[in-house]
Every structure is written in structure tokens, then in C-alpha cells.
Protein backbone atom coordinates (compact mmCIF):
# COMPACT_ATOMS: atom_id res chain seq x y z
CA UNK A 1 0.21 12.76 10.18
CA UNK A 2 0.85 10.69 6.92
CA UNK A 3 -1.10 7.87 6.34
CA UNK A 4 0.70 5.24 4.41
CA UNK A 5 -1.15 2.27 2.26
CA UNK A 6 0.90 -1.16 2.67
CA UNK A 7 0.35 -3.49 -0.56
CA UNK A 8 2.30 -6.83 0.44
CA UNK A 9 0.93 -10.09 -0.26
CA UNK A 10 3.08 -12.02 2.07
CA UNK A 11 1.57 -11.17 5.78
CA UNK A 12 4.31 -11.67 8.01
CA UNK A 13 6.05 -9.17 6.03
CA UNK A 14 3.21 -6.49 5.67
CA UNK A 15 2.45 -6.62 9.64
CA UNK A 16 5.99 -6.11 10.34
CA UNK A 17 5.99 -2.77 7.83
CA UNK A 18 2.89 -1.60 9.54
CA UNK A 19 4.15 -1.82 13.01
CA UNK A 20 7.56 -0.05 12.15
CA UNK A 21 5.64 2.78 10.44
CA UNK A 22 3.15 2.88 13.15
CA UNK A 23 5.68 2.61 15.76
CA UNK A 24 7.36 5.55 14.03
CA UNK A 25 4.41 8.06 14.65
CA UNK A 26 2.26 6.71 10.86
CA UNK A 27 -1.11 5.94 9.98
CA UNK A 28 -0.78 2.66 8.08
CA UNK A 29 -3.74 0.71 5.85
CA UNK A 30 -2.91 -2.86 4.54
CA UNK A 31 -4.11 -4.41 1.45
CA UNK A 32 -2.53 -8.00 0.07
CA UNK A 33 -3.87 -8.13 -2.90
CA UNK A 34 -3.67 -5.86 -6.05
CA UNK A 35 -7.42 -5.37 -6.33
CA UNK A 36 -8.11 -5.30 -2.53
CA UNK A 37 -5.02 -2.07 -2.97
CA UNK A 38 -6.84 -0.30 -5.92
CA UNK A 39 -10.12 -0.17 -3.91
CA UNK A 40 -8.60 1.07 -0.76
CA UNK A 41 -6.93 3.68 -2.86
CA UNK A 42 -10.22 4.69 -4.39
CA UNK A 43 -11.86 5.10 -1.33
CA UNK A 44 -9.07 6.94 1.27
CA UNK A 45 -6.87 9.71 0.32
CA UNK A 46 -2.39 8.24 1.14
CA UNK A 47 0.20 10.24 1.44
CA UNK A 48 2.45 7.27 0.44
CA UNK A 49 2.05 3.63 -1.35
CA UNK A 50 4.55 1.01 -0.63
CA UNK A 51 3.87 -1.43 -3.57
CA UNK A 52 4.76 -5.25 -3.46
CA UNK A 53 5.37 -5.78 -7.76
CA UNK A 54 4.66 -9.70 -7.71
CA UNK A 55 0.33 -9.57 -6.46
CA UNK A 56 -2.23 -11.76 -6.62
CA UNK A 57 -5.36 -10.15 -8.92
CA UNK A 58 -3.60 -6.66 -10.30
CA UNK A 59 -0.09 -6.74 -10.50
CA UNK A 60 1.95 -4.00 -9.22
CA UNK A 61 3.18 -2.88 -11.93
CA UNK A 62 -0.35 -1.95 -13.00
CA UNK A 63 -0.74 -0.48 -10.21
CA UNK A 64 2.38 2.11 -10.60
CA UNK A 65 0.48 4.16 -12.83
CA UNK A 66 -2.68 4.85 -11.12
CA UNK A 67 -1.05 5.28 -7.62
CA UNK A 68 1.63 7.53 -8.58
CA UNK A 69 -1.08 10.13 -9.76
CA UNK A 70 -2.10 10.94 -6.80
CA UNK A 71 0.95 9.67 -4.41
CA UNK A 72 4.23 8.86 -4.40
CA UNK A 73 4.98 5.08 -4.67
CA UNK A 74 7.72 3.01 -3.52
């Protein structure tokens, strides 16, 4: 089963990703912050980042980079 990491400040908008996805048969983590994102990513293993660019603390577009080395990001 993938498991997806969610990285979407706004949290109307992240919950409704997550229960699509999870609806859908996905394992979904949520982060809403750039830093709270980086340290989920350093400590689980995704299959699959959906990245918000505009974060509070690291920007997404920092993010890109380190993310995309060891999963696809959208």
C-alpha cells in the first residue's frame, strides 16, 4: 500500500486530501508546516509527497529538492 505525506498549510484543505486518498485504499501522513514536513520525511519512508509551495517555516520550494531524492513530489 503507498503511503502518501500531505504538506498543506491550510487544514480544511489537507483533511479533505487525506480522506480522498484514504478513502481510495492510501496510507496518508499530514504535516502543515515546511519544517514539521522535513522531519516527518526524515523519520518515515513515502512513496509520494504532495507539496503545498507557499509554507510557513521551509518553503516548498526548498523542500523540492530534498523530497524528490527519495520520492516523487507533486
Amino acid at each position: 500500500m503507498w503511503k502518501i505525506l500531505i504538506v498543506e498549510d491550510d487544514a480544511e484543505n489537507n483533511q479533505m486530501v487525506k480522506e480522498y486518498l484514504e478513502n481510495h485504499g492510501y496510507l496518508c501522513a499530514q504535516a502543515y508546516s515546511g519544517s514539521e514536513a522535513k522531519l516527518l520525511f526524515e523519520l518515515e519512508k513515502f512513496d509520494l509527497v504532495l507539496l503545498d509551495l507557499m509554507l510557513p517555516g521551509i518553503p516548498g520550494e526548498e523542500l523540492v529538492s530534498v523530497f524528490s531524492e527519495r520520492a516523487p513530489v507533486i
